[in-house]
Protein backbone atom coordinates (compact mmCIF):
# COMPACT_ATOMS: atom_id res chain seq x y z
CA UNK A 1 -12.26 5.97 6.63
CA UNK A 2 -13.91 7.58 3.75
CA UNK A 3 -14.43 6.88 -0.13
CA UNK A 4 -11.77 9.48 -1.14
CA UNK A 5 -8.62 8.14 1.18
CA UNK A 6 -9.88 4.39 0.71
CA UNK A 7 -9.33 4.66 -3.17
CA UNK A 8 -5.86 6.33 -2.33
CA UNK A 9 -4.83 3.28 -0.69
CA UNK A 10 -6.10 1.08 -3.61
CA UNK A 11 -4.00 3.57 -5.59
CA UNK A 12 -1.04 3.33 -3.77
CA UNK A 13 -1.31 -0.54 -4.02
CA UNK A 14 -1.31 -0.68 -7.42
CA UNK A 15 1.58 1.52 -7.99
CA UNK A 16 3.00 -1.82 -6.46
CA UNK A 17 1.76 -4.26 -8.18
CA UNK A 18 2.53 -2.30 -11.66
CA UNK A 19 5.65 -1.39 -9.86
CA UNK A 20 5.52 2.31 -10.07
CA UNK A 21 8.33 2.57 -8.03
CA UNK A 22 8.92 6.30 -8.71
CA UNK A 23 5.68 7.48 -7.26
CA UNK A 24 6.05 5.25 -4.34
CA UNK A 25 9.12 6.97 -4.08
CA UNK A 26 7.33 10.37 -4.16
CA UNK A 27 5.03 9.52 -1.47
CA UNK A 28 7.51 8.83 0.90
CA UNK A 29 9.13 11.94 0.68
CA UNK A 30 12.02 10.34 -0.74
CA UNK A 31 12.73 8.44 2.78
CA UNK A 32 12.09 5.39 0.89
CA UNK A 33 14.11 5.19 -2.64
CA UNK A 34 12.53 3.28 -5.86
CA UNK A 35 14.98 1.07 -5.39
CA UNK A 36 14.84 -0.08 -2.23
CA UNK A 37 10.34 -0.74 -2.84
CA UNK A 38 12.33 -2.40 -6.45
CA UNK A 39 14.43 -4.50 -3.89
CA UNK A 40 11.52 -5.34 -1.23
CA UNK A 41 9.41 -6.80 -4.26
CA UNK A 42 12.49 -8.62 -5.87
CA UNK A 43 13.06 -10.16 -2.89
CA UNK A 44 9.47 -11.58 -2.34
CA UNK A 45 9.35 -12.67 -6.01
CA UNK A 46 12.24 -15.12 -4.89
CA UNK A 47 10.15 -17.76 -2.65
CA UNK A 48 7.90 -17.72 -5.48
CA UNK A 49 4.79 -15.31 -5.15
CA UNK A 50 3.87 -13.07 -7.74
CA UNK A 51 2.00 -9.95 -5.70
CA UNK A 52 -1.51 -9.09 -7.06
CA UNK A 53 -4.14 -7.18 -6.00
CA UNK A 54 -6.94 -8.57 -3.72
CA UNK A 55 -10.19 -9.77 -5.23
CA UNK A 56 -13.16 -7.36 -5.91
CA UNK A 57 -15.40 -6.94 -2.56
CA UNK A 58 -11.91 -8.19 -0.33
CA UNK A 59 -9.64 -5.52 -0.64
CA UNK A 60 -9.91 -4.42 3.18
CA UNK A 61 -10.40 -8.51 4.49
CA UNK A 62 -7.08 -8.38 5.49
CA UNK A 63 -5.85 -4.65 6.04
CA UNK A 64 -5.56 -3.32 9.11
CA UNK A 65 -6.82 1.07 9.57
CA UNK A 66 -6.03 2.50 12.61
CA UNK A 67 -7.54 5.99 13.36
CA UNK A 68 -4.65 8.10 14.61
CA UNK A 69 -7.09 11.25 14.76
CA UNK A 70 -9.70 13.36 13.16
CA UNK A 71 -8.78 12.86 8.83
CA UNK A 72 -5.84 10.99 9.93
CA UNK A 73 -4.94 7.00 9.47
CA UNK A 74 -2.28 4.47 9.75
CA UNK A 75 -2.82 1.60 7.55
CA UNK A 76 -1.65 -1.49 6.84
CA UNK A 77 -2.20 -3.30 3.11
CA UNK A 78 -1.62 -7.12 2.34
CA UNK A 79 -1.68 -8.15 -1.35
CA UNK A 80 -2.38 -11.01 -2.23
CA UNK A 81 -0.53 -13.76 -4.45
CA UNK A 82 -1.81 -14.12 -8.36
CA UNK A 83 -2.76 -17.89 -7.39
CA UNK A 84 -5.92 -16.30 -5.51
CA UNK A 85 -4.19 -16.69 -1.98
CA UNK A 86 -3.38 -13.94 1.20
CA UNK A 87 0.35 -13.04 0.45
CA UNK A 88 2.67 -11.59 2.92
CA UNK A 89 3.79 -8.40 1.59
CA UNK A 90 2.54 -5.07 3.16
CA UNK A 91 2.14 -1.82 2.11
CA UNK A 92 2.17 0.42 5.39
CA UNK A 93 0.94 4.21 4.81
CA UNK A 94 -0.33 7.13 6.26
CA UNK A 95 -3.71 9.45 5.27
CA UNK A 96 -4.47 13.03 6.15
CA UNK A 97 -7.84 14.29 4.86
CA UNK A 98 -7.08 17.98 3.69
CA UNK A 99 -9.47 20.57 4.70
CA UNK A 100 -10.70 20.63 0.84
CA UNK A 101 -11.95 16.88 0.91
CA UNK A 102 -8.95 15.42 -0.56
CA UNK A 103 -6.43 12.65 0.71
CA UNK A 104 -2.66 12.45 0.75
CA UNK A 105 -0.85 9.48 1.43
CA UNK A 106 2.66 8.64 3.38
CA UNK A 107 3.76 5.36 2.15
CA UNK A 108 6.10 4.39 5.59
CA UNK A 109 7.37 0.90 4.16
CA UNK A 110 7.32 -2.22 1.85
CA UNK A 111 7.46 -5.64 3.59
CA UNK A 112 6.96 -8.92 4.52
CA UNK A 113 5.41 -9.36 7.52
């Protein structure tokens, strides 16, 4: 997966972590309400965890990218806990390159798996 739709993913995570639940909203395509990522993350903060960001240089140790086609990914993105440790919420999108270089990003859910 190229540079351009890897850093969309990080950017896509972070809208979680910061809980940008708007623009998660807007890359769903409004399937998926702010509310409802506000709820998913809510709900994990109950047992405990606090979602962060993986460390620098493990950001794809634990996410899965599955090449659907030419410019086009499914892919699966665990945070991880602010005590250091793999967490079990997942960020599950889906990248198109355009045919100008640039990404665009589907986010399909918010869970625990």
């Amino acid at each position: 997966m190229p540079d351009v739709a890897r850093d969309l993913v990080l950017e896509c995570a972070r809208d979680v972590v910061a809980r940008r639940f708007d623009a998660l909203e807007g890359r769903s395509g409004a399937t998926i309400l702010a509310e409802d990522f506000e709820r998913a993350v809510a709900e994990y903060g109950k047992h405990g965890a606090t979602i962060a960001m993986p460390p620098p240089g493990r950001e794809w140790t634990f996410t899965d990218v599955h090449r659907i086609g030419d410019g086009h990914w499914k892919v699966d993105f665990d945070f991880w806990t602010t005590g250091g440790e793999r967490g079990d919420l997942t960020l599950k999108l889906e990248l198109w390159l355009t045919p100008h270089g640039t990404a665009v990003a589907r986010v399909l859910d918010l869970r625990v798996l």
